[in-house]
Protein backbone atom coordinates (compact mmCIF):
# COMPACT_ATOMS: atom_id res chain seq x y z
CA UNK A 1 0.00 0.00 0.00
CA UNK A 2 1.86 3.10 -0.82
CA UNK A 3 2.71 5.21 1.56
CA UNK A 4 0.78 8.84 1.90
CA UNK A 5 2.05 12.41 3.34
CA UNK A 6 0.90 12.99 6.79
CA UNK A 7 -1.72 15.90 7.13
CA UNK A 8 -0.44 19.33 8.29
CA UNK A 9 -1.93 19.13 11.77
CA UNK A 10 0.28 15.85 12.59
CA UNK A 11 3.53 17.40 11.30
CA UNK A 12 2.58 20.89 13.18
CA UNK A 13 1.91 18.42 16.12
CA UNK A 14 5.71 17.24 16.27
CA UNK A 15 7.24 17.56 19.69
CA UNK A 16 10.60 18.51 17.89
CA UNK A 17 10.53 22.50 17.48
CA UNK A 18 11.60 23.50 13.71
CA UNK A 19 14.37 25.44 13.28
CA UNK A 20 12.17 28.36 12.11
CA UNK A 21 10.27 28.48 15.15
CA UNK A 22 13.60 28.54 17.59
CA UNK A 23 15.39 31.06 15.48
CA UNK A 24 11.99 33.25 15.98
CA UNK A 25 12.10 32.72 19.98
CA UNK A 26 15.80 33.17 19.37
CA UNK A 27 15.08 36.98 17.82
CA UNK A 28 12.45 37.81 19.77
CA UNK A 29 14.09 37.10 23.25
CA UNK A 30 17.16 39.33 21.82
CA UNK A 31 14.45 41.89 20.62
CA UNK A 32 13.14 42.62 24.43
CA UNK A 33 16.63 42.10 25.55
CA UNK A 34 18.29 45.40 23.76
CA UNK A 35 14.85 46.92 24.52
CA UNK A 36 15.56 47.22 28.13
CA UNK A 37 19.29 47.90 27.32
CA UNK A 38 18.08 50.75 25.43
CA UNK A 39 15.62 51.53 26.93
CA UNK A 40 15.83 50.54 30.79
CA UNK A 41 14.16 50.76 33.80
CA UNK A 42 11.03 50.29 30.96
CA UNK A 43 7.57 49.13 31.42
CA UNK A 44 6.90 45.90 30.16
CA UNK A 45 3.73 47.78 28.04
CA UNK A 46 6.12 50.22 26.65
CA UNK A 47 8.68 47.11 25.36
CA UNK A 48 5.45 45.33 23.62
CA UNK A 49 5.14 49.25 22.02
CA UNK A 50 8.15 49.11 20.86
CA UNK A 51 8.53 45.95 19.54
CA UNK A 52 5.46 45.01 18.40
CA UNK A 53 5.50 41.64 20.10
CA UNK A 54 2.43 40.95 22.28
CA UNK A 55 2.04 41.66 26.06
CA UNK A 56 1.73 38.05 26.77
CA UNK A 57 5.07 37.77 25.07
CA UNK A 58 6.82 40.61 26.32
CA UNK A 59 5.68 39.49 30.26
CA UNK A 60 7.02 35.69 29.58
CA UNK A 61 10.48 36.78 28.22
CA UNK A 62 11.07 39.23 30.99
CA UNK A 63 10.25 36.52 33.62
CA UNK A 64 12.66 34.33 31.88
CA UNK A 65 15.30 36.92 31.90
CA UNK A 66 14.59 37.66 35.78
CA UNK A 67 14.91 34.11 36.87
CA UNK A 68 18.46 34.04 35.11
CA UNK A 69 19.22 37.06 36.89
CA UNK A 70 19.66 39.59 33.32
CA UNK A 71 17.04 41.41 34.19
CA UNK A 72 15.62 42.87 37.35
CA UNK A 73 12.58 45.20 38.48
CA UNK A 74 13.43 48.97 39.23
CA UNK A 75 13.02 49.26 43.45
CA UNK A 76 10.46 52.24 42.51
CA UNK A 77 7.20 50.99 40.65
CA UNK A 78 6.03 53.60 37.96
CA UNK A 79 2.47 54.31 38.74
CA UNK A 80 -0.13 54.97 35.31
CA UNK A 81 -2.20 57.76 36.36
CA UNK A 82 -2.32 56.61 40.27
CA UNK A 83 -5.17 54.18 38.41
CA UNK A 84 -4.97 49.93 38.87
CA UNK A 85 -1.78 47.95 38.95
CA UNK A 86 1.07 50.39 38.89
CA UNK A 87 2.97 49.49 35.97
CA UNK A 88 7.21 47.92 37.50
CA UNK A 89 10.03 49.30 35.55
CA UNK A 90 12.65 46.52 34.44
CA UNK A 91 16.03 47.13 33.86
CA UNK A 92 19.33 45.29 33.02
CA UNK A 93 20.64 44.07 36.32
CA UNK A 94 24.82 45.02 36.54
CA UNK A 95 24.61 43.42 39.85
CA UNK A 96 24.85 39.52 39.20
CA UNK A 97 26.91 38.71 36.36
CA UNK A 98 30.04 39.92 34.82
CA UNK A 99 31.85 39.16 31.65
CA UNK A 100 35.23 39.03 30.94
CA UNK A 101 37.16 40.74 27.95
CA UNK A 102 40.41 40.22 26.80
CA UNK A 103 42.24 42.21 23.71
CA UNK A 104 45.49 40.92 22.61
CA UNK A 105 47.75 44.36 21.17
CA UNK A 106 50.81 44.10 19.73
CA UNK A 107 52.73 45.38 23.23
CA UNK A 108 50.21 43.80 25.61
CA UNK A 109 47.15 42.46 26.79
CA UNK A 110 44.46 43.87 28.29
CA UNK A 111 42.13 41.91 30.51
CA UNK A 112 38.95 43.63 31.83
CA UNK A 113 35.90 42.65 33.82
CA UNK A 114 32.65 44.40 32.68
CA UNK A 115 28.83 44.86 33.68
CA UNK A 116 26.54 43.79 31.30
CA UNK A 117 25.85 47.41 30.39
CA UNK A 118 29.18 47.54 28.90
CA UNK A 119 31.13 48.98 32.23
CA UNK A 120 34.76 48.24 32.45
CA UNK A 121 34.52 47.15 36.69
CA UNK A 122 37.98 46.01 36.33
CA UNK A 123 41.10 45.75 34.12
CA UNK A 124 44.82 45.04 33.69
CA UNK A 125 47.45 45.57 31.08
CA UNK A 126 49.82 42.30 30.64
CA UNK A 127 52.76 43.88 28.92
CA UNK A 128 54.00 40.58 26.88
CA UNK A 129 57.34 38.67 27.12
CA UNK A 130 57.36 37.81 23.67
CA UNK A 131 54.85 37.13 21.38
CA UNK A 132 54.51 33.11 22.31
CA UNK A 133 50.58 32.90 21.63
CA UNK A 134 50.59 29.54 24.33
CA UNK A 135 52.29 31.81 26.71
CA UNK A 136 50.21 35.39 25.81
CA UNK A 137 47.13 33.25 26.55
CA UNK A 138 47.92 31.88 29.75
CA UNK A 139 48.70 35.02 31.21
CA UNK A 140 45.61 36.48 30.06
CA UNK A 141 43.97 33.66 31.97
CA UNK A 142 46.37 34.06 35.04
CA UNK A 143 45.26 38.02 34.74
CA UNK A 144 41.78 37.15 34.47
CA UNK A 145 42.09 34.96 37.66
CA UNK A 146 43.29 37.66 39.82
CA UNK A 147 40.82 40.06 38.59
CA UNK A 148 37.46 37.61 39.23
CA UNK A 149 39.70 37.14 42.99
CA UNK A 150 39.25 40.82 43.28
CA UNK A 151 35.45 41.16 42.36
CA UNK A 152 34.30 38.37 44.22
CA UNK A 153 30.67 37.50 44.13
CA UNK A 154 29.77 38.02 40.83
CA UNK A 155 29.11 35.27 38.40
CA UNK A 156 31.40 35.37 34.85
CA UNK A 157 29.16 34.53 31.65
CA UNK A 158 31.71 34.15 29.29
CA UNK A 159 35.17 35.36 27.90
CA UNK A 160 35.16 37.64 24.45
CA UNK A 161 38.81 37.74 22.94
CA UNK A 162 39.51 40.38 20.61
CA UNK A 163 42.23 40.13 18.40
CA UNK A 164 44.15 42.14 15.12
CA UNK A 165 44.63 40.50 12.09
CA UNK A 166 42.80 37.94 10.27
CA UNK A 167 40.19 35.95 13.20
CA UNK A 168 37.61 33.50 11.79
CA UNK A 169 34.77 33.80 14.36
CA UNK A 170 33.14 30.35 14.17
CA UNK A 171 35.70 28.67 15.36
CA UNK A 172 37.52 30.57 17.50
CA UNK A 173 40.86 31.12 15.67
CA UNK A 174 43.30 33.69 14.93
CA UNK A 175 43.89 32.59 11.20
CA UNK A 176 46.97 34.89 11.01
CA UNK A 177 48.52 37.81 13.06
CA UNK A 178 51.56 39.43 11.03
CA UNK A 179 53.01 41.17 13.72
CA UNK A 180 52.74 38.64 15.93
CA UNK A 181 53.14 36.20 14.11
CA UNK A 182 50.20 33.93 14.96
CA UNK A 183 49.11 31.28 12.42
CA UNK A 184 45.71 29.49 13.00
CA UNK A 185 46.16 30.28 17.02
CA UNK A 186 42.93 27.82 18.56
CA UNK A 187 42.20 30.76 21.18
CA UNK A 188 38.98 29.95 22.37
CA UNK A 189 39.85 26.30 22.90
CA UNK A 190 42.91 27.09 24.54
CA UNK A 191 41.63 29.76 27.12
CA UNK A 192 38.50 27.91 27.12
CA UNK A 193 40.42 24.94 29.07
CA UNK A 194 42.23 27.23 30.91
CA UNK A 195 39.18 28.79 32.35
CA UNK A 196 36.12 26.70 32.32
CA UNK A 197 34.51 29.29 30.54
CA UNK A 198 33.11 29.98 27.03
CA UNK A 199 34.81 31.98 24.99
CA UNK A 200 33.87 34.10 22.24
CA UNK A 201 36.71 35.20 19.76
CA UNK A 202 36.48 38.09 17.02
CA UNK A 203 38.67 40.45 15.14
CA UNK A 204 38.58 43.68 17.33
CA UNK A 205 37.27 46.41 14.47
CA UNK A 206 34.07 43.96 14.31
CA UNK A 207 33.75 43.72 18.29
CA UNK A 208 33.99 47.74 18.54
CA UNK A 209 31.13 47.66 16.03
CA UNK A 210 29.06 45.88 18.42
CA UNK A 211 30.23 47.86 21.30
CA UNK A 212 28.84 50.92 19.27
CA UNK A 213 25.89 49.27 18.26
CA UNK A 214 24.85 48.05 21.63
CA UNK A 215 26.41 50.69 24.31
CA UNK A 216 27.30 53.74 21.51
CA UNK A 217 26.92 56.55 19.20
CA UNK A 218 25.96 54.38 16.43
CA UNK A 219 23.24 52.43 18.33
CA UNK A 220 20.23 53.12 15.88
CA UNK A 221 22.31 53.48 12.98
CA UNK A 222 20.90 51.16 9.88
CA UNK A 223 24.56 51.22 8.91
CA UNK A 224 28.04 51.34 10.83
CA UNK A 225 31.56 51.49 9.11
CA UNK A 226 34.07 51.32 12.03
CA UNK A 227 37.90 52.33 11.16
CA UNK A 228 40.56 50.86 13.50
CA UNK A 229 43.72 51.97 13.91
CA UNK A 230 46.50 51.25 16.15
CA UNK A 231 49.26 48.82 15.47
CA UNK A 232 47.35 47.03 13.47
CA UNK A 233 44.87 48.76 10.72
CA UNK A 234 41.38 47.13 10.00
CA UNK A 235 37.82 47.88 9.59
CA UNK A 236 34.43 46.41 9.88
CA UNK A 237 31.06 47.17 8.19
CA UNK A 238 27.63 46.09 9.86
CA UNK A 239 24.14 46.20 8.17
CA UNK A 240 20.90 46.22 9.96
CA UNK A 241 22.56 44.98 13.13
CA UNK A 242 24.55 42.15 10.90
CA UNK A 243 28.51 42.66 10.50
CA UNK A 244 29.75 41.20 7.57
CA UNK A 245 32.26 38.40 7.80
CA UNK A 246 33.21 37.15 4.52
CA UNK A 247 34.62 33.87 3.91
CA UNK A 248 36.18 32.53 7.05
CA UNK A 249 35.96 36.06 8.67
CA UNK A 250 38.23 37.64 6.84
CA UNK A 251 36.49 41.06 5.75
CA UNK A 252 37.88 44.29 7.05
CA UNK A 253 41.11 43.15 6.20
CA UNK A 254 42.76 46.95 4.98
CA UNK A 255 46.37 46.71 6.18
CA UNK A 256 47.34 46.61 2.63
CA UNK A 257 45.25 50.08 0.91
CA UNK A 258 47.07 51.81 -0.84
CA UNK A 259 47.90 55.42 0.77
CA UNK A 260 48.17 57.93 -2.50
CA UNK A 261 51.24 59.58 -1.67
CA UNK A 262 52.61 57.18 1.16
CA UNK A 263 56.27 56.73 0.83
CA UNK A 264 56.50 54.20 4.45
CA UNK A 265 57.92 50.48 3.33
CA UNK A 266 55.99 47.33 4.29
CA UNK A 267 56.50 43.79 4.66
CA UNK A 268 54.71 42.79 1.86
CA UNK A 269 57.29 44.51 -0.09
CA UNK A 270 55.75 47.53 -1.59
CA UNK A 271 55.43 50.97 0.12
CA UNK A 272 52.76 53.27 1.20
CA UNK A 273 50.19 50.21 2.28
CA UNK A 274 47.85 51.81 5.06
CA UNK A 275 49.16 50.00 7.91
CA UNK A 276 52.53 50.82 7.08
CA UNK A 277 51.50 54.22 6.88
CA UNK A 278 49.47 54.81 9.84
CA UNK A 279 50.52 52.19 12.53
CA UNK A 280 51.39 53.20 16.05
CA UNK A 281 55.40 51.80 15.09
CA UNK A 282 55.26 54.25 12.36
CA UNK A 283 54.10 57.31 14.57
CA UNK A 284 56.18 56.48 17.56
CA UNK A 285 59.32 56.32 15.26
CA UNK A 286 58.16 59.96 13.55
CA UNK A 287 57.87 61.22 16.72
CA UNK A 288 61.39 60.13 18.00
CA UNK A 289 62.89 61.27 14.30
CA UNK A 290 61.72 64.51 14.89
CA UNK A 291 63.01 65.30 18.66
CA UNK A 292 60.12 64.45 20.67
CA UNK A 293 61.79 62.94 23.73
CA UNK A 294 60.64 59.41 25.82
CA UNK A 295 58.52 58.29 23.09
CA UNK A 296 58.03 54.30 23.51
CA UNK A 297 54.50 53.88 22.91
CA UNK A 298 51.81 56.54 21.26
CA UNK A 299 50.21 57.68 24.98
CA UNK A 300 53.51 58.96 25.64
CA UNK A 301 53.23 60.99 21.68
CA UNK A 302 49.80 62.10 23.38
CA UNK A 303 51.32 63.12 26.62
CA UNK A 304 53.55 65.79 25.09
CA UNK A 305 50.94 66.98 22.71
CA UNK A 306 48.68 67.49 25.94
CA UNK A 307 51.71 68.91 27.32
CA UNK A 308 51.93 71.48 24.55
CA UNK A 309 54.52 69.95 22.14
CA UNK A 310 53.57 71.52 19.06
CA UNK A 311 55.07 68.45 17.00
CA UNK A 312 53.52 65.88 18.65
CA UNK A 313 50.28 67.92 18.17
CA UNK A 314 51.26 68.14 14.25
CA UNK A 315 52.00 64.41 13.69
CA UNK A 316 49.15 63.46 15.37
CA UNK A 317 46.93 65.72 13.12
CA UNK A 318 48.46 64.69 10.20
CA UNK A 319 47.65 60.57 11.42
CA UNK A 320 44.58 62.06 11.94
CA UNK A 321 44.21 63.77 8.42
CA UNK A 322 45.70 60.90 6.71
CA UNK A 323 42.95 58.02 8.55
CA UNK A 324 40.14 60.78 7.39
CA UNK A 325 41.65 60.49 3.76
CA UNK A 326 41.37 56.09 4.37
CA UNK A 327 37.89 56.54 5.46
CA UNK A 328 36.72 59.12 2.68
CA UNK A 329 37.52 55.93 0.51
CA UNK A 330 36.03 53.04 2.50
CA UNK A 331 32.97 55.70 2.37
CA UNK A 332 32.92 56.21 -0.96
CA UNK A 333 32.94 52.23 -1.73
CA UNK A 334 30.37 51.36 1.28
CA UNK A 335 28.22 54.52 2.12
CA UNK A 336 27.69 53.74 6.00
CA UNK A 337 25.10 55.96 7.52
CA UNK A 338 27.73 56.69 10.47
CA UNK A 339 31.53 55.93 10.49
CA UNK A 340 33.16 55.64 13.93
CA UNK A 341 37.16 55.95 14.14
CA UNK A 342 39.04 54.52 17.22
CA UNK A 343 42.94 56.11 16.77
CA UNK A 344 44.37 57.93 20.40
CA UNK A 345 44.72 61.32 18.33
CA UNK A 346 41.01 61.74 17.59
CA UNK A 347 39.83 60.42 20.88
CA UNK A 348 42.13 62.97 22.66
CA UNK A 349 42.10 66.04 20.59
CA UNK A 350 39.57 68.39 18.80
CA UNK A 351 41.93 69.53 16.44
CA UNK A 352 42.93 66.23 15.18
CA UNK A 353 38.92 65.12 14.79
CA UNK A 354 38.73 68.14 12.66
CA UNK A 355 41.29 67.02 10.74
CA UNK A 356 39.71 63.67 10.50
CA UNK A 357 36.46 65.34 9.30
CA UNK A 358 38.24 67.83 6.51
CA UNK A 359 39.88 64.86 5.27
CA UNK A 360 36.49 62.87 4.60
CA UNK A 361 35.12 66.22 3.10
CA UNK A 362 31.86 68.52 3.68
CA UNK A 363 29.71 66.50 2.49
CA UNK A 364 29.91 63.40 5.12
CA UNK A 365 32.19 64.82 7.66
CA UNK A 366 29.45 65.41 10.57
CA UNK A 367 28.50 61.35 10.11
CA UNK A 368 32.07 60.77 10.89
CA UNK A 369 32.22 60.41 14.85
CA UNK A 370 35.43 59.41 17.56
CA UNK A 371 34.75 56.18 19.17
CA UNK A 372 32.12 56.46 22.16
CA UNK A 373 34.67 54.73 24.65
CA UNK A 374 37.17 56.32 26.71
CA UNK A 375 40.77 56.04 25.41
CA UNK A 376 41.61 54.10 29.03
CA UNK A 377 38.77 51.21 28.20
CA UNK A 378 38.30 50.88 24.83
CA UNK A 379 40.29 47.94 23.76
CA UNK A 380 38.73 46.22 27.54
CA UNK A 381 35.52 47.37 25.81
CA UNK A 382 35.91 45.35 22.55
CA UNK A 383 37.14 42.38 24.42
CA UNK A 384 34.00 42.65 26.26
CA UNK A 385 31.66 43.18 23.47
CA UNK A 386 32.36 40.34 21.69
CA UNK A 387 30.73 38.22 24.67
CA UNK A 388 28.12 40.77 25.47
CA UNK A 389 27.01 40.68 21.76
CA UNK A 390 26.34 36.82 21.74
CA UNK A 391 24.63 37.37 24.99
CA UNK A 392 22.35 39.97 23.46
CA UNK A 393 21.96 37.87 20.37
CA UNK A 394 20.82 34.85 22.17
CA UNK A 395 19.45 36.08 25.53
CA UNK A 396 18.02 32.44 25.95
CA UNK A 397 21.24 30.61 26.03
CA UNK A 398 22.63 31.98 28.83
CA UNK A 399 23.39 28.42 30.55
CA UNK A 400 21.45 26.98 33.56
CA UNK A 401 24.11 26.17 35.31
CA UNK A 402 25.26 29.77 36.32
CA UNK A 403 21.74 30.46 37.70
């Protein structure tokens, strides 16, 4: 007897829930989630006015996200017109759980402890004894261990590792580092047997993206470019809340643009590449060429700018011209709504944002903004973020053991 197609009401009767159907719990957990980020302490009416999802809805996810502790209800109720029920605020709770970040420089490491509104609590800088990656990572986890001793209390969710260079996300590898020297580094694997913990990995232009997306200037935004430049040179471009990746992550990968005009060498052989051009190494070496004294590391080109150096203020406008000039052309290939630049000269100094701005040109230079972080936490901010994004991503997975 052949065989016939069950009816729809059997299949929709499955106990096994389709993909479809988790990936929509999935979105709309996330979607209440960053509503009371945003939005926080919040009714639980105004989320469901927000987000269009129902007030039965709305009312289960928020119970789920109290009972794992991401959530809490304000101390104060907000009374509706002194009329019924009063109407209980929610808000992220910073109280329970931490995260970790960790972002792996050329120079050092910084390892950080932050709220889960993005609040460095805690952080270290692990200057490195050579550029091992077994023995960079296990004093990141030795640094993390003495910071979670000093914060007792406070449950970590998870470790985000940001990295330079070329990081493929999915599984948790640096694919290559030039200037360290990594090749196909297995960083979440190795720090996550060092620490118990899961780790999230990501190249650190794409975590300051999320950091701006979820905690920044550029939350909103239906389109973020963010330039990156320290020792290492690299961008990332997000859509409608999606960065893209490419191929094994390797997008944003700029360290080789051609500069019109740039006359530094690089290791690839040709001169005038972008990294070559606008790397810290370059700019610490300028600075020393042209008299300004105790230069080892670009804070120190800041300090004497702040300190009224007037060529330390003049190289660092000119970096600061020369990454506008970088970004006018990632703009004019991508055309981001907003474009946010991390580099120490335009986080510390007017002058050298309007240089940055003059550089892109009239017509874009107000959608051009500094990086919303501090210069002190910004890389313990993208370490962060990389964690704090998959947490806002998939609200529901936080695991049941840490409750």
């Amino acid at each position: 007897m052949p065989r016939t197609a069950a009816p729809p009401s059997a299949l929709s009767a499955s106990p096994v829930p389709r993909v479809a159907d988790r990936d929509r719990r999935r979105t709309s957990a996330s979607v209440v989630l960053r509503s009371v980020l945003e939005h926080g302490p919040v009714a639980r009416s105004t989320i469901a006015r927000l987000t269009g999802l129902s007030p039965a809805s709305v009312t289960d996810y928020c119970a789920r996200f109290a009972e794992t502790g991401l959530i809490r209800e304000a101390a104060v109720p907000r009374r509706s017109g002194g009329v019924g029920r009063p109407h209980v605020p929610v808000d992220v709770d910073t109280e329970r759980f931490l995260v970790a970040g960790v972002h792996i420089a050329v120079p050092y490491t910084t390892v950080a402890l932050l709220d889960l509104r993005g609040r460095v609590v805690a952080r270290r800088e692990l200057k490195h004894e050579g550029t091992d990656a077994g023995r960079v990572l296990a004093r990141a986890a030795e640094g993390l261990a003495a910071l979670r001793a000093a914060v007792p209390g406070r449950c970590p969710l998870g470790i985000g590792v940001a990295v330079g260079g070329w990081v493929d996300r999915e599984s948790g590898t640096v694919v290559e580092h030039e200037l360290l020297g990594w090749r196909e580094v297995p960083v979440r694997e190795v720090l996550g047997a060092r620490t118990g913990l899961p780790v999230h990995v990501d190249g650190h232009a794409r975590a300051l993206v999320a950091a701006e997306r979820l905690f920044g200037r550029a939350r909103g935004a239906g389109s973020v470019l963010h330039l990156f430049v320290g020792n290492v040179v690299d961008a990332a471009f997000a859509t409608h809340d999606e960065v893209h990746r490419g191929p094994r992550s390797a997008a944003g990968a700029i360290a080789h643009l051609p500069v019109p005009g740039g006359s530094e060498p690089c290791a690839c052989g040709r001169t005038g590449c972008l990294q070559a051009e606008l790397g810290e190494r370059t700019l610490c070496r300028r600075a020393r060429a042209a008299g300004v004294t105790g230069v080892a590391n670009p804070m120190h080109v800041v300090a004497s700018a702040a300190g009224g150096d007037a060529v330390a203020r003049r190289l660092l406008v000119e970096r600061a011209a020369a990454t506008g000039r970088a970004a006018g052309l990632l703009l004019d290939v991508l055309n981001p709504e907003t474009v946010v630049v991390t580099e120490v000269g335009v986080i510390h100094f007017e002058d050298c944002l309007a240089a940055l701005r003059e550089a892109v040109g009239p017509a874009r230079a107000a959608d051009v903004l500094p990086s919303s972080f501090a210069a002190d936490s910004v890389l313990a901010v993208a370490g962060g973020s990389v964690v704090l994004d998959a947490l806002f991503r998939d609200p529901l997975g936080v695991s049941p053991e840490l409750i």
